[in-house]
Protein backbone atom coordinates (compact mmCIF):
# COMPACT_ATOMS: atom_id res chain seq x y z
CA UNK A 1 42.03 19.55 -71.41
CA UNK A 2 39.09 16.52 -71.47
CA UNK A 3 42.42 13.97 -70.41
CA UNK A 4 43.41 16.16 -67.39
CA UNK A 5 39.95 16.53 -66.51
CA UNK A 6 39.17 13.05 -66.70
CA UNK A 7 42.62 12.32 -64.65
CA UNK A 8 41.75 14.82 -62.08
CA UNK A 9 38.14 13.36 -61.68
CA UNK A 10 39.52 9.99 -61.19
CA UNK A 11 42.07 10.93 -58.43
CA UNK A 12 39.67 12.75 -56.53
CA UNK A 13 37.58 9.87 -56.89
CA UNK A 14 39.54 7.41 -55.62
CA UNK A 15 40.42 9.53 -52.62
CA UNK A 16 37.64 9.74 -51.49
CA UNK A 17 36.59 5.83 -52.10
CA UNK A 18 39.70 5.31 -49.60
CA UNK A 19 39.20 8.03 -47.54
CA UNK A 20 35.75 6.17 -46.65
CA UNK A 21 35.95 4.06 -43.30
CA UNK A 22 35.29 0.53 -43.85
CA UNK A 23 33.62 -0.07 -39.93
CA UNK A 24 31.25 3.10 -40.27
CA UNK A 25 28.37 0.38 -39.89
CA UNK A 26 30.03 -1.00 -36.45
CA UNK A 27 31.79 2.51 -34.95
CA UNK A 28 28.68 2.28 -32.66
CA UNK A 29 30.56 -0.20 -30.95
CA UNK A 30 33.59 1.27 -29.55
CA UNK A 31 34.06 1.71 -25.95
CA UNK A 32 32.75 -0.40 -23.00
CA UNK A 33 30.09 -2.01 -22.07
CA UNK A 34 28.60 -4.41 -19.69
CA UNK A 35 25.65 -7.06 -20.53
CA UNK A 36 23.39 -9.63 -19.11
CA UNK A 37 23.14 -13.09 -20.86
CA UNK A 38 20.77 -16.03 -21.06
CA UNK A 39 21.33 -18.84 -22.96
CA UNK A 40 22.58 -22.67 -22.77
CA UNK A 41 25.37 -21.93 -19.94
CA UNK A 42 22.58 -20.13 -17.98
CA UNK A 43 22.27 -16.47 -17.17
CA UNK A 44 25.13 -14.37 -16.61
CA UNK A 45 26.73 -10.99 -16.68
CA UNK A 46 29.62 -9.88 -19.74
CA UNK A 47 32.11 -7.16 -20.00
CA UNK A 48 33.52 -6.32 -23.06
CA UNK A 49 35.31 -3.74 -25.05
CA UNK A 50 35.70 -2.71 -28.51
CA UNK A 51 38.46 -0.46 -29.65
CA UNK A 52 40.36 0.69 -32.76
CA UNK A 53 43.88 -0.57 -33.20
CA UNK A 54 47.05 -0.36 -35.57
CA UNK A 55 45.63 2.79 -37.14
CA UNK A 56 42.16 2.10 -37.37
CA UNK A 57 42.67 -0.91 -39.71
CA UNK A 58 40.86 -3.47 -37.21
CA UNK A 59 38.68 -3.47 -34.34
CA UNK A 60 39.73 -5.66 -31.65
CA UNK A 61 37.12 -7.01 -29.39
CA UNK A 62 37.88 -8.29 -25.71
CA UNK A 63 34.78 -9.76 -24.10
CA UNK A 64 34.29 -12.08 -20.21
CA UNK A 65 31.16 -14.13 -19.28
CA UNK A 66 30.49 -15.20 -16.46
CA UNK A 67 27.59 -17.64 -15.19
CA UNK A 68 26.97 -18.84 -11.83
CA UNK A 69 27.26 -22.15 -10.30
CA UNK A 70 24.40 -24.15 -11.64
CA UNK A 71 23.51 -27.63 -11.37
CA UNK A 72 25.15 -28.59 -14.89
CA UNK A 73 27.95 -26.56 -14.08
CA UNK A 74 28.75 -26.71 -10.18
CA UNK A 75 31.83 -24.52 -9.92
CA UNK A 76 29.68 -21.93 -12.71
CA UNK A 77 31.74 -21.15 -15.86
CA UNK A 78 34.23 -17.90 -16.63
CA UNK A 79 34.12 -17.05 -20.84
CA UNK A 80 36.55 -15.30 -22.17
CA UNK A 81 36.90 -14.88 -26.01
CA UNK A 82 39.17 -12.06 -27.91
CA UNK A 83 37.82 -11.43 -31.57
CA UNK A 84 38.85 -8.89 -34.10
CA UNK A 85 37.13 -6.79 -37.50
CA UNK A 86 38.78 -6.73 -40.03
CA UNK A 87 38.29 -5.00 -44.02
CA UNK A 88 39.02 -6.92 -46.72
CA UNK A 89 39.54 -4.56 -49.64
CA UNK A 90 39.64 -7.39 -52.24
CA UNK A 91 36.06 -8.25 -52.26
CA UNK A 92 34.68 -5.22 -49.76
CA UNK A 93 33.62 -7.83 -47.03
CA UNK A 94 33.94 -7.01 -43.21
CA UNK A 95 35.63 -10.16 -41.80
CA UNK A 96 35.26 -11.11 -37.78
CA UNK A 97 37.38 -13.91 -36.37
CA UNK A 98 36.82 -14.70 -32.50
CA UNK A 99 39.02 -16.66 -30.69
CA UNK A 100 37.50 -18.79 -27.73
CA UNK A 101 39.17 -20.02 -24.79
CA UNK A 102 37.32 -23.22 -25.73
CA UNK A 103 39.54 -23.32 -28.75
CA UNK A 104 37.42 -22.45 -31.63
CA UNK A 105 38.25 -19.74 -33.84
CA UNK A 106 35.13 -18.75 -35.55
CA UNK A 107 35.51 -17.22 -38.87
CA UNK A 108 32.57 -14.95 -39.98
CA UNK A 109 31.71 -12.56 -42.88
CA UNK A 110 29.53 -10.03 -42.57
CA UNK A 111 26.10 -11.15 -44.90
CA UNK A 112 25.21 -7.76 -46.70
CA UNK A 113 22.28 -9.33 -48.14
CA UNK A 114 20.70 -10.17 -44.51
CA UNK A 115 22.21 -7.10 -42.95
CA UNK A 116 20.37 -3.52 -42.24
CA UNK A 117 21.48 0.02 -40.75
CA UNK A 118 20.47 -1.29 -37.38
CA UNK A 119 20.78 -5.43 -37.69
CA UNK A 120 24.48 -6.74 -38.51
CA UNK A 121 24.36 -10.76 -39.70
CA UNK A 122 27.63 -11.96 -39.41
CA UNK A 123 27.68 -15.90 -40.50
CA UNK A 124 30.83 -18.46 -39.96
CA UNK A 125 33.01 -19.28 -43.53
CA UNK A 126 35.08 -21.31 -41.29
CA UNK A 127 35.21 -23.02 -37.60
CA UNK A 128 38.81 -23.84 -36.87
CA UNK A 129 38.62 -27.03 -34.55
CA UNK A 130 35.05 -27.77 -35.71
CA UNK A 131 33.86 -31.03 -34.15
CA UNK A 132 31.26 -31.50 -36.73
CA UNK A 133 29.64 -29.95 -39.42
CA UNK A 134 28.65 -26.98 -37.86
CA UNK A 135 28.01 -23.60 -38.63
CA UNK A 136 28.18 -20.60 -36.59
CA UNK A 137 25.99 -16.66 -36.78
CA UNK A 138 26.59 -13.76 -34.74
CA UNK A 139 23.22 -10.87 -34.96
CA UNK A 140 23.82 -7.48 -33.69
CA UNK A 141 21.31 -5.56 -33.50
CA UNK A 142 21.72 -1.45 -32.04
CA UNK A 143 18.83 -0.54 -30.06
CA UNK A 144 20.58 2.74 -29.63
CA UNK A 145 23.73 4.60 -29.17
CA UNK A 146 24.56 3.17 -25.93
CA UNK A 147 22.65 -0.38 -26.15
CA UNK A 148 23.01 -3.42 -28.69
CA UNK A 149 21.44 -7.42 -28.33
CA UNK A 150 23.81 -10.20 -29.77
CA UNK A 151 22.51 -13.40 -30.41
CA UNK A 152 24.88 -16.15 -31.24
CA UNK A 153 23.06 -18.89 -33.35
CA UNK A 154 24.73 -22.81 -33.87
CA UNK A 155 23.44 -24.77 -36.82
CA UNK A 156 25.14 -28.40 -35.61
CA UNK A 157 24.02 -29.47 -38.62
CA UNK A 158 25.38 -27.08 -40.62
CA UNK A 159 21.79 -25.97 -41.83
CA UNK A 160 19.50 -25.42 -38.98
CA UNK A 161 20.34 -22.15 -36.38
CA UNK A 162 18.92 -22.56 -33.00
CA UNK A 163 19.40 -19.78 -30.71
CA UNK A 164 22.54 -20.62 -28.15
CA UNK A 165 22.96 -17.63 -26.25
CA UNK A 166 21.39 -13.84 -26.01
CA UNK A 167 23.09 -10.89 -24.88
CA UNK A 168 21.62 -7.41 -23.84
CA UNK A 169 24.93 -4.83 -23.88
CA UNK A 170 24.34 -1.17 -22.40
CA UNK A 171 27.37 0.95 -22.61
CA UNK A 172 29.33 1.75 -19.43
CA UNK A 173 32.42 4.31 -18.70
């Protein structure tokens, strides 16, 4: 009687451990939305999407700067970058890889330890194509519902952030 009570503890136990959604902290982000950015390349508008995909195991990310002509960048610039979230169950980390039409994929794990309900701190384990020694952080942090702020940090020096670019996002239709 004890054994089949243990047993049956322990299966619905682990039901409900899998049952549990590994993006809870990010479903905020699915659906479009539409952003203004400052940073390095100048000021400039985004559009970007987040949905679920191949049964809710990832989050794929689609996402298009653009910044006017400027007089370091006289015929302005077009971003584009595709990225997706991903759960790995072997050590419980949320994993985001972006892939820039500059050619860097930027491999980031969510940082528990600097992370809060409303502030995600995503930091780079790996830059594929990495011209140096540099290091890479993505912040998201949810005003509300329907508006976030991303700032992407670079440390070139693989130590010190400075702040590269700052984006406002307010959800759109």
């Amino acid at each position: 009687m004890k054994r089949t009570f243990c047993l049956l503890a322990l299966i619905l136990l682990t039901g409900e451990i899998f049952s549990q959604n590994p993006f809870e902290k990010l479903n905020f982000l699915i659906g479009n939305w539409q952003g203004v950015e400052t940073g390095v390349a100048g000021n400039g508008i985004g559009f970007r999407t987040y949905i679920y995909e191949l049964g809710g195991n990832y989050i794929f990310e689609r996402n298009t700067s653009t910044f006017p002509i400027s007089e370091k960048k006289p015929y302005g610039e077009v971003h584009r970058d595709i990225g997706v979230f991903s759960y790995n169950s072997n050590d419980s980390s949320i994993i985001y890889r972006s892939f820039n039409v500059e050619g860097f994929t930027n491999i980031y794990v969510l940082n528990n330890d600097s992370s809060t309900e409303s502030e995600l701190v995503f930091v780079t384990r790996e830059i594929e194509n990495n011209p140096g020694n540099w290091k890479a952080r993505v912040i998201i942090k949810k005003v509300s519902d329907k508006e976030f702020v991303e700032k992407f940090d670079i440390a070139f020096d693989g130590v010190n952030f400075k702040p590269f670019i700052q984006n406002t996002w307010r959800q759109v239709k």
